[in-house]
Protein backbone atom coordinates (compact mmCIF):
# COMPACT_ATOMS: atom_id res chain seq x y z
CA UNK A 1 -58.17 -58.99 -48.28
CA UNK A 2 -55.89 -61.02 -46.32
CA UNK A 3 -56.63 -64.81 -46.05
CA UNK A 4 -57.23 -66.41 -42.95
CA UNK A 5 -54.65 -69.46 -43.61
CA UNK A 6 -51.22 -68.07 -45.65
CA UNK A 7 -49.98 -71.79 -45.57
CA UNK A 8 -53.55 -73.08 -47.19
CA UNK A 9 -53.79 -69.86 -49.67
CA UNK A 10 -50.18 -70.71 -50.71
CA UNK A 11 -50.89 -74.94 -51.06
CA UNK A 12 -53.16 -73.80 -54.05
CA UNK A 13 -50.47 -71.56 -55.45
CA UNK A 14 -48.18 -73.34 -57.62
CA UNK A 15 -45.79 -70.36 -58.92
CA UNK A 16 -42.22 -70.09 -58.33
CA UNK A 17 -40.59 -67.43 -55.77
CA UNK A 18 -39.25 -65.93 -59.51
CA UNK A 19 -42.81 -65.73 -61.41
CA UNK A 20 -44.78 -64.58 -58.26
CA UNK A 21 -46.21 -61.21 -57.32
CA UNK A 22 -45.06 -60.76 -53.89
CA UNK A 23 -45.54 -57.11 -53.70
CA UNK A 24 -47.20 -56.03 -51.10
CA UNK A 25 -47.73 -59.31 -49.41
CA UNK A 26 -44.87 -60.54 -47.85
CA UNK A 27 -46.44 -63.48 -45.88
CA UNK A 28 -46.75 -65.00 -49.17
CA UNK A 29 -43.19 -65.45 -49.63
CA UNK A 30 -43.15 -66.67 -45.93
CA UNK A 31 -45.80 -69.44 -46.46
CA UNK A 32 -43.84 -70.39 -49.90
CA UNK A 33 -40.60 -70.64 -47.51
CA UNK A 34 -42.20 -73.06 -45.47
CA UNK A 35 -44.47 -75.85 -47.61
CA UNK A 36 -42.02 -75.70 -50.99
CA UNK A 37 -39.79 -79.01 -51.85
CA UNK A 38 -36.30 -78.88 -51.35
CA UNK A 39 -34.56 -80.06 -54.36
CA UNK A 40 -30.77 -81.40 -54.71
CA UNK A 41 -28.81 -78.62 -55.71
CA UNK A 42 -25.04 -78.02 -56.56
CA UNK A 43 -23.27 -75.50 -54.30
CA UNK A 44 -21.34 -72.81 -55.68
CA UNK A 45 -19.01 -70.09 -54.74
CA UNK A 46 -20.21 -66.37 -55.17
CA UNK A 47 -23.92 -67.93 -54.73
CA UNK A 48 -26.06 -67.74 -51.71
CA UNK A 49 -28.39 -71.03 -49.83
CA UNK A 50 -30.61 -71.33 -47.25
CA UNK A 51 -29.63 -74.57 -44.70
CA UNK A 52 -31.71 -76.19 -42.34
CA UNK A 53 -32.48 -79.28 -40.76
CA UNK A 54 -34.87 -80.92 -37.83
CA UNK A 55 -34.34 -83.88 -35.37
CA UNK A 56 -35.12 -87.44 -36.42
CA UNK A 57 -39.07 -88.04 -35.99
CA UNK A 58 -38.98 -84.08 -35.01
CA UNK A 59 -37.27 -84.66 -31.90
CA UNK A 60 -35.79 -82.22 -29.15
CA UNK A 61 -32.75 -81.33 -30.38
CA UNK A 62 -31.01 -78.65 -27.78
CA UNK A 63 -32.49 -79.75 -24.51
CA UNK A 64 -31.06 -76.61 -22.34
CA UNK A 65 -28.74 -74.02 -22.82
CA UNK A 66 -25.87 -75.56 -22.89
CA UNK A 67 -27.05 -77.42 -26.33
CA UNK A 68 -27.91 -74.54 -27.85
CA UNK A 69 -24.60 -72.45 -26.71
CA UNK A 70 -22.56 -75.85 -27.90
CA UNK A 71 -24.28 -75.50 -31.56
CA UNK A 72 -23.66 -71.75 -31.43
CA UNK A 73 -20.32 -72.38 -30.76
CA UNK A 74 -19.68 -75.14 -33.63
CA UNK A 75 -21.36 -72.66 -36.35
CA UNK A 76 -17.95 -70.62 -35.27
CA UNK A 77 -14.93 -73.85 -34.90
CA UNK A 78 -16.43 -75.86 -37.43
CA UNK A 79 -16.20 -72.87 -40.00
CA UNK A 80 -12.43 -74.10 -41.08
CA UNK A 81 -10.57 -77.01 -42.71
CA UNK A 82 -8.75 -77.58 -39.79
CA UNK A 83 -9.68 -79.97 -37.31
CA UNK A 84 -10.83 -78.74 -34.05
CA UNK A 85 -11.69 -80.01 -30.53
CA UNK A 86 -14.06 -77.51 -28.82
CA UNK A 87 -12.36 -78.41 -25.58
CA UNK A 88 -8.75 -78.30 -26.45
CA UNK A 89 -10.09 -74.52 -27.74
CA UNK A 90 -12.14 -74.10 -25.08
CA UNK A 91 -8.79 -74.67 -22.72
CA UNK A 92 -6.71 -72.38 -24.60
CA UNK A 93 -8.71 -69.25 -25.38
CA UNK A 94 -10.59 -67.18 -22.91
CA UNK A 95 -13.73 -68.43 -24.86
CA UNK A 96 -13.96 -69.95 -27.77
CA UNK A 97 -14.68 -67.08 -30.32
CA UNK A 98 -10.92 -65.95 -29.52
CA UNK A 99 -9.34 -68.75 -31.20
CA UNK A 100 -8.19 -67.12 -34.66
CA UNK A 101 -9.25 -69.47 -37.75
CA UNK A 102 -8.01 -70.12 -41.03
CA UNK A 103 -9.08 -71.16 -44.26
CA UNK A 104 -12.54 -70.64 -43.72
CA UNK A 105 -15.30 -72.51 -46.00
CA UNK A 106 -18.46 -70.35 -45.57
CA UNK A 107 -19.35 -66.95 -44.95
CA UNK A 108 -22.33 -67.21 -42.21
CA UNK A 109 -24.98 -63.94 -43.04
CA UNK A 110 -28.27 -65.38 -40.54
CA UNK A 111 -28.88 -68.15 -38.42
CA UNK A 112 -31.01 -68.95 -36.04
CA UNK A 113 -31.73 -72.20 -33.28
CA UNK A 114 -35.03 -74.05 -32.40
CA UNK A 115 -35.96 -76.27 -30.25
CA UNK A 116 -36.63 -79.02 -32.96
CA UNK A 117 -34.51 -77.68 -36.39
CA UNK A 118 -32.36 -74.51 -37.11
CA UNK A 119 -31.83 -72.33 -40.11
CA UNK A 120 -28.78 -70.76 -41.91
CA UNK A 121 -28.35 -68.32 -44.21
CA UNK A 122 -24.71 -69.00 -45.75
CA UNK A 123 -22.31 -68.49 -49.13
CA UNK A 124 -19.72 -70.58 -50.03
CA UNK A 125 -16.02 -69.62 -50.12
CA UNK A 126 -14.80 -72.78 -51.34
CA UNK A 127 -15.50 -75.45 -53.09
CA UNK A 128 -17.42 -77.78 -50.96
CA UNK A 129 -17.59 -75.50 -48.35
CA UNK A 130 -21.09 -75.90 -47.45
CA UNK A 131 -20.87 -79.74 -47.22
CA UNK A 132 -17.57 -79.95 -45.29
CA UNK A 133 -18.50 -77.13 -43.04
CA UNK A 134 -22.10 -78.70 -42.33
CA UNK A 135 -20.78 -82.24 -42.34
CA UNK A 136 -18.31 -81.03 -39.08
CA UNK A 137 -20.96 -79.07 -37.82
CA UNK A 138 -23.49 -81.44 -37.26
CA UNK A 139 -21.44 -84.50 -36.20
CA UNK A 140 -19.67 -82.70 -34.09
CA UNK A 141 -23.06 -81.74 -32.37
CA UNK A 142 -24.90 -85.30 -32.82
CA UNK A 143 -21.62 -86.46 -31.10
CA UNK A 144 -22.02 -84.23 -28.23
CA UNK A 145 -25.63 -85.02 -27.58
CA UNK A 146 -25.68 -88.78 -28.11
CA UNK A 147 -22.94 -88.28 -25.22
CA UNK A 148 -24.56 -86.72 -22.71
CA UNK A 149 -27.49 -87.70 -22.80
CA UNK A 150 -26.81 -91.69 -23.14
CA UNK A 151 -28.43 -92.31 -27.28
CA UNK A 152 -26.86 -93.76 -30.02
CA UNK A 153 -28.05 -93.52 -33.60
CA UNK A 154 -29.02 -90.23 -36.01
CA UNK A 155 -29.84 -87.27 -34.32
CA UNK A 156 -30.89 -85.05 -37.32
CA UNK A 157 -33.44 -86.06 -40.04
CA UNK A 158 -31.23 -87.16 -42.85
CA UNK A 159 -28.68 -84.82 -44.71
CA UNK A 160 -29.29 -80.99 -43.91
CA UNK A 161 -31.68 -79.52 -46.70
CA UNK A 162 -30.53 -76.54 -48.97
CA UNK A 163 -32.20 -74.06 -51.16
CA UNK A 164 -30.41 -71.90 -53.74
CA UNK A 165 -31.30 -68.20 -52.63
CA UNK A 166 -31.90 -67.16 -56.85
CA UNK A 167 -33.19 -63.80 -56.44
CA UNK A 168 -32.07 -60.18 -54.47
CA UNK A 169 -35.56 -59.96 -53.32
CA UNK A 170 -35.86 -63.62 -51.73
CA UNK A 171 -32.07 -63.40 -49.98
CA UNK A 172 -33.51 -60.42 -48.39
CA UNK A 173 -37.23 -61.68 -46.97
CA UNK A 174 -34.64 -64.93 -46.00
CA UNK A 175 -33.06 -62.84 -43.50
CA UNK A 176 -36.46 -61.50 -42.15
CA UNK A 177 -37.84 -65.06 -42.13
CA UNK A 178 -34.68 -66.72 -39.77
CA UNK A 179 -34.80 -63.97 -37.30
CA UNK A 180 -38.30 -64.00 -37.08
CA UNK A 181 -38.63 -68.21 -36.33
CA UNK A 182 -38.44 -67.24 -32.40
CA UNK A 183 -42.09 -65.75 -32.79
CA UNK A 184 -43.19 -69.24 -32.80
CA UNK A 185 -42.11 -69.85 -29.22
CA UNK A 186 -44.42 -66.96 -28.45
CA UNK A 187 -47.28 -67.76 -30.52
CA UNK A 188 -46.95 -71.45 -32.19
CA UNK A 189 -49.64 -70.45 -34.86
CA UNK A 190 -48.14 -67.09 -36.14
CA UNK A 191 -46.95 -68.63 -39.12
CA UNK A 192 -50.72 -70.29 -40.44
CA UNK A 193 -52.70 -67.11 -38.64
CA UNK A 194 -52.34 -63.96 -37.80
CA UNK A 195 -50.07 -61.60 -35.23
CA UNK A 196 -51.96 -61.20 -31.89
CA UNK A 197 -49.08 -58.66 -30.84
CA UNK A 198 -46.36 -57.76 -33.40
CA UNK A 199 -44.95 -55.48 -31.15
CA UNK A 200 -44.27 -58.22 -28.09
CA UNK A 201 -43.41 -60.31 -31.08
CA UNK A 202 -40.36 -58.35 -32.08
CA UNK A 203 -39.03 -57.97 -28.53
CA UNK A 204 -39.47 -61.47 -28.28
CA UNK A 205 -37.11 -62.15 -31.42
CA UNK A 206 -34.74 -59.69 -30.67
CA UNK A 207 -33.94 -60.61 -27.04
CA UNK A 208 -33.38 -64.26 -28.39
CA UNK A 209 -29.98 -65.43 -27.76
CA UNK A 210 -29.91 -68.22 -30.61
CA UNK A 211 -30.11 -66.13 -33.25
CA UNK A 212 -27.70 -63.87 -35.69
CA UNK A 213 -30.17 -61.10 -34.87
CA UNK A 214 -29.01 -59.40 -31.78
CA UNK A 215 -25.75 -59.11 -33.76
CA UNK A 216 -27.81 -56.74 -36.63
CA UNK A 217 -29.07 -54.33 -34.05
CA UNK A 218 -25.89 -53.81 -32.66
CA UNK A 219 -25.52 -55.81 -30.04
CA UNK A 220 -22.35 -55.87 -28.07
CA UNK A 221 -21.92 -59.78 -28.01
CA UNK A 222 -18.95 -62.75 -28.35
CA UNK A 223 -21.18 -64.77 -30.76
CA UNK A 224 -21.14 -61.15 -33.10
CA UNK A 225 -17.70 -62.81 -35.02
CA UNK A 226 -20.20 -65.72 -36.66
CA UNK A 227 -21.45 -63.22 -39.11
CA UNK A 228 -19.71 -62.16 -41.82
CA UNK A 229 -21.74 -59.66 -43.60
CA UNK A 230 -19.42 -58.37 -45.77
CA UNK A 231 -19.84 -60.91 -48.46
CA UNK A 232 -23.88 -60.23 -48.18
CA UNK A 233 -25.68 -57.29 -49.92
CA UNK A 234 -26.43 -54.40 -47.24
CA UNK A 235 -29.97 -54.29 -47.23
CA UNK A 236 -30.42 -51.78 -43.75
CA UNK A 237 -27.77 -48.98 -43.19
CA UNK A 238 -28.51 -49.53 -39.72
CA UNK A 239 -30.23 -51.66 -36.79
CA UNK A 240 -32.95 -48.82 -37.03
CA UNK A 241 -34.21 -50.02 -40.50
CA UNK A 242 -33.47 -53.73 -39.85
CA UNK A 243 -35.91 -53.44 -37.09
CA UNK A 244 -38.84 -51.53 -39.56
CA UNK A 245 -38.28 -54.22 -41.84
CA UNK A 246 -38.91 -57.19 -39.25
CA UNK A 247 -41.97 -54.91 -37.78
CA UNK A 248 -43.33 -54.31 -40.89
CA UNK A 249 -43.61 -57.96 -41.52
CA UNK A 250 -45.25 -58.23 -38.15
CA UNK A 251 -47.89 -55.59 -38.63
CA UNK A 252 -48.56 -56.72 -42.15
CA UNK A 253 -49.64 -60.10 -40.23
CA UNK A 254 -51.16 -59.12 -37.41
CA UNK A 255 -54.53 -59.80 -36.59
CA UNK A 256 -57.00 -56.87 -37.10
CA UNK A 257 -59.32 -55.51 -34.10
């Protein structure tokens, strides 16, 4: 019987993603996602983390769409040792995803932008990849927004948070969970209830433009060179079963007539 709260079934749960029977209930490991600690972890090469971070006090952090295209952009210059300037690139390159990089420290495989926090799904390919890369990635954006819109101080809540993706089977419901964080938009209480619509709840998430996901059902899209999937297990041969596996979530939680 499905619960009427996944968050409060899974606040008197106390197993680890590892020791828990999952099968066949997939908003469990969606709840767990959500309420579990994040510890301090090392980062390491060949391994695979989950990123994510909210504004200070849970504030607005991408106001229009130029903050979130500006963010977008940075998950693409920031992914290098070099230094950048988005507007020296910006000048030189018909947009910005033309400028050619080198050295790059992470391998990208989800993402996804909300109003208040975003999430990444990222290996890697150096060490200290993942602090360097998210240490240019999010002052360069803090520095852009204190700028224009006249604020001073932090703009995210303390260093990003990490979790070490330790199993095939959670790497996989990670991708399902970031593209599906747009659903909230549409229905604020998806996460805690249940699906009024999971069908207007996919379109929604795959028609949002601040996400990896339109890339993984093959859309024809600048922002596509972000991604890197090759360094990721193929879990869907194609944008056909991606999509069953995001509607399958959806059904799973949607409310019953």
């Amino acid at each position: 019987m499905r619960p009427s709260s996944l968050t409060g079934l899974l606040r008197r749960t106390s197993y680890h993603i590892k020791n828990a029977n999952t099968k066949g209930n997939p908003s469990y490991l969606l709840c767990y996602h959500m309420v579990m600690s994040t510890r301090y972890i090392t980062f390491a090469v060949e391994e695979f983390y989950h990123i994510y971070n909210r504004g200070v006090e849970k504030r607005i952090i991408y106001k229009d769409a130029q903050d979130y295209q500006r963010f977008v952009e940075l998950l693409y210059v920031a992914n290098t040792s070099e230094s950048v300037d988005v507007r020296r690139i910006r000048n030189s390159n018909k947009t910005v995803y033309d400028w050619e990089r080198t050295d790059l420290l992470v391998a990208i495989g989800a993402y996804c932008l909300m109003p208040n926090h975003f999430h990444i799904a990222l290996t890697p390919l150096q060490d200290k990849g993942v602090s360097t890369f998210m240490n240019k990635l999010c002052t360069s954006y803090s520095m852009y927004f204190n700028k224009k819109y006249g604020r001073s101080g932090r703009l995210f809540e303390g260093t990003f948070k990490a979790k070490h993706v330790d199993s095939d089977e959670y790497l996989k419901y990670l991708f399902s969970y970031i593209h599906l964080n747009p659903t909230t938009l549409l229905q604020p209480d998806w996460k805690e209830n249940e699906i009024n619509d999971s069908e207007k709840a996919y379109n929604h998430a795959a028609m949002y433009k601040y996400s990896s996901l339109p890339d993984y059902l093959q859309s024809s899209r600048s922002e596509s060179v972000i991604v890197d999937t090759a360094v990721f297990p193929t879990y869907f041969a194609n944008a056909a079963e991606k999509k069953q596996e995001l509607l399958d979530w959806l059904h799973y939680l949607e409310k019953d007539d």
